[in-house]
Protein backbone atom coordinates (compact mmCIF):
# COMPACT_ATOMS: atom_id res chain seq x y z
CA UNK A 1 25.08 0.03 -22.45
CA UNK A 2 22.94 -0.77 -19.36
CA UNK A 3 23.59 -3.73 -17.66
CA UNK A 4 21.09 -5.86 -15.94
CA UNK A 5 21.04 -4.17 -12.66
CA UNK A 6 20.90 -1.03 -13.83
CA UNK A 7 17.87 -2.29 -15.82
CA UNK A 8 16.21 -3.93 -12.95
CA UNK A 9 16.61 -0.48 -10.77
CA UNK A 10 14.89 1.03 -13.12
CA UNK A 11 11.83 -1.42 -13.06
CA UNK A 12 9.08 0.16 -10.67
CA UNK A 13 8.30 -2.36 -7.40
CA UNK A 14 5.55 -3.82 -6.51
CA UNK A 15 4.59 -3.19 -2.54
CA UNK A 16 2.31 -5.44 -0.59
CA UNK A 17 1.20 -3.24 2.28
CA UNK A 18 -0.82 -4.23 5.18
CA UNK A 19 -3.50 -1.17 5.45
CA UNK A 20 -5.36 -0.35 8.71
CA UNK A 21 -9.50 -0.34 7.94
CA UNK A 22 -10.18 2.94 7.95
CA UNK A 23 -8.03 4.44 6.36
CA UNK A 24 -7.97 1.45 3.50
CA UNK A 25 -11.91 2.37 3.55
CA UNK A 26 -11.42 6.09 2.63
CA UNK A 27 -8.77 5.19 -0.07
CA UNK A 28 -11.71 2.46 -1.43
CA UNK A 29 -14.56 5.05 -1.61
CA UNK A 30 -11.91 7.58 -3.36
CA UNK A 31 -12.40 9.66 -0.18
CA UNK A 32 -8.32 9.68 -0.06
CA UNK A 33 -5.44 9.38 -2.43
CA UNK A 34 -2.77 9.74 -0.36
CA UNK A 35 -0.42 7.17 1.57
CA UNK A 36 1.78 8.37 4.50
CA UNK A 37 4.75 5.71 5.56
CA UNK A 38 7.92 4.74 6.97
CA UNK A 39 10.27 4.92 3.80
CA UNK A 40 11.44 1.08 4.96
CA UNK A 41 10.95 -0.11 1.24
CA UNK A 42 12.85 3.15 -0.73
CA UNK A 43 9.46 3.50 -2.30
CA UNK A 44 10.01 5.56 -5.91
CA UNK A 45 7.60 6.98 -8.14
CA UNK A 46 5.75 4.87 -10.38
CA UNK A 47 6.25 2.26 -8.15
CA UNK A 48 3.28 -0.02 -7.34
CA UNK A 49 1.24 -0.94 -3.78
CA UNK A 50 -0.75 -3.50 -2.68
CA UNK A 51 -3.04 -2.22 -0.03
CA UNK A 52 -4.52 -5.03 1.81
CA UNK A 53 -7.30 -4.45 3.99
CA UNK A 54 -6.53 -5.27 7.89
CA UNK A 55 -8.12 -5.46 10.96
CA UNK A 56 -5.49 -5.16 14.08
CA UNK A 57 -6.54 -7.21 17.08
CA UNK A 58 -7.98 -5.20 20.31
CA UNK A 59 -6.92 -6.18 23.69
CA UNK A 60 -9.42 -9.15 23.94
CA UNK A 61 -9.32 -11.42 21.29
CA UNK A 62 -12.64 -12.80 20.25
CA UNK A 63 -12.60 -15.38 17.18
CA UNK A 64 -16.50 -14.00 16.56
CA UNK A 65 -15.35 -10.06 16.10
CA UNK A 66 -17.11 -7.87 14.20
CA UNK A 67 -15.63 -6.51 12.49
CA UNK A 68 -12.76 -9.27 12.06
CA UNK A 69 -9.08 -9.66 13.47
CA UNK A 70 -6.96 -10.05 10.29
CA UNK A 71 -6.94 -9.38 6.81
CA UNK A 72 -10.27 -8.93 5.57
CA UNK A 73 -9.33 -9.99 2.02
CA UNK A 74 -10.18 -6.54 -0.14
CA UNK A 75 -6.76 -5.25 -2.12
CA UNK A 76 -6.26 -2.54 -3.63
CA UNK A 77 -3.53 -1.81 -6.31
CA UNK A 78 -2.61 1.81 -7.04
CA UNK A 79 0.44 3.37 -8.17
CA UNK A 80 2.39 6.31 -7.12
CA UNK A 81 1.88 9.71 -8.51
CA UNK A 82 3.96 11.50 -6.63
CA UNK A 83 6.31 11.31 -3.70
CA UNK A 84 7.09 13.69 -1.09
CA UNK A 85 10.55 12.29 0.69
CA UNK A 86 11.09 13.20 4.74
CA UNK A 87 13.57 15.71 5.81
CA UNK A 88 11.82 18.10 4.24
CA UNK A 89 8.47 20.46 4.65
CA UNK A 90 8.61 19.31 8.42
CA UNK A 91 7.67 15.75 7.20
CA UNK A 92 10.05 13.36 9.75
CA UNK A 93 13.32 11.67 7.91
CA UNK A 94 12.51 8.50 7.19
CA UNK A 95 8.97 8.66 5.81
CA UNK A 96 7.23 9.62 2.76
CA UNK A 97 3.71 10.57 1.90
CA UNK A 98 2.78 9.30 -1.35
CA UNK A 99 0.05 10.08 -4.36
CA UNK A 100 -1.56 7.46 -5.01
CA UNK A 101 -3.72 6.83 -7.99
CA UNK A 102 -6.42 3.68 -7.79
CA UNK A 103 -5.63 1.04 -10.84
CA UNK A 104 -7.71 -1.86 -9.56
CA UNK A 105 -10.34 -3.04 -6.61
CA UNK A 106 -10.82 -6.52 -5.81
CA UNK A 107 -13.64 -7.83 -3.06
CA UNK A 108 -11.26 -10.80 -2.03
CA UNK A 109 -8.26 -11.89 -2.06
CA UNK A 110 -8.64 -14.31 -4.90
CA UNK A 111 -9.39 -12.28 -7.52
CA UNK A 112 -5.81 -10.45 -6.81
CA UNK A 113 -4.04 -13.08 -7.01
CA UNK A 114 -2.55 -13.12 -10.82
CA UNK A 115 -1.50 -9.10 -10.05
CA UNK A 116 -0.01 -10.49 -6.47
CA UNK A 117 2.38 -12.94 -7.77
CA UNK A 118 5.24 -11.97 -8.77
């Protein structure tokens, strides 16, 4: 019989990811299904992400940017498909690029918040 850590490593993950614009814009419009990342979080398949929307600061910092400095406030929560592991394919050791498929888009931050909490 399983015990309960061999139960809870069997229990997909739930990922909050901070996600650069563009690239969280072409994953939005379904223009790409596809996440390539550092393997920090021994992502697995059927595992889940949170893909929030983020703006990284430029060299000036202006509090009236356009478009904003920050996290914008869209999510997006996918799951993976399919997971190609580094080391192999010439993909670097350590990183992963991921099939993603789109579950759920929210506008703001607020209207993720029941699938954010844990």
């Amino acid at each position: 019989m399983a015990g309960v850590s061999d139960v809870e490593q069997c229990l997909p993950s739930v990922h909050e990811l901070k996600t650069w614009a563009d690239p969280f814009d072409a994953m939005w419009l379904a223009k790409k299904g596809f996440e390539f990342r550092r393997n920090d979080r021994d992502f697995h398949l059927g595992d889940y992400l949170l893909l929030k929307e983020w703006y990284p600061p430029s060299d000036t910092v202006d509090i009236m940017a356009d478009p904003p400095v920050g996290y914008s406030g869209r999510v997006i929560l996918a799951r993976v498909h399919y997971i190609l592991l580094g080391g192999q394919f010439g993909l670097p050791e350590g990183y992963c690029i991921m099939q993603l498929k789109v579950l759920q888009k929210f506008e703001n931050r607020d209207a993720a918040k029941d699938v954010m909490q844990p």
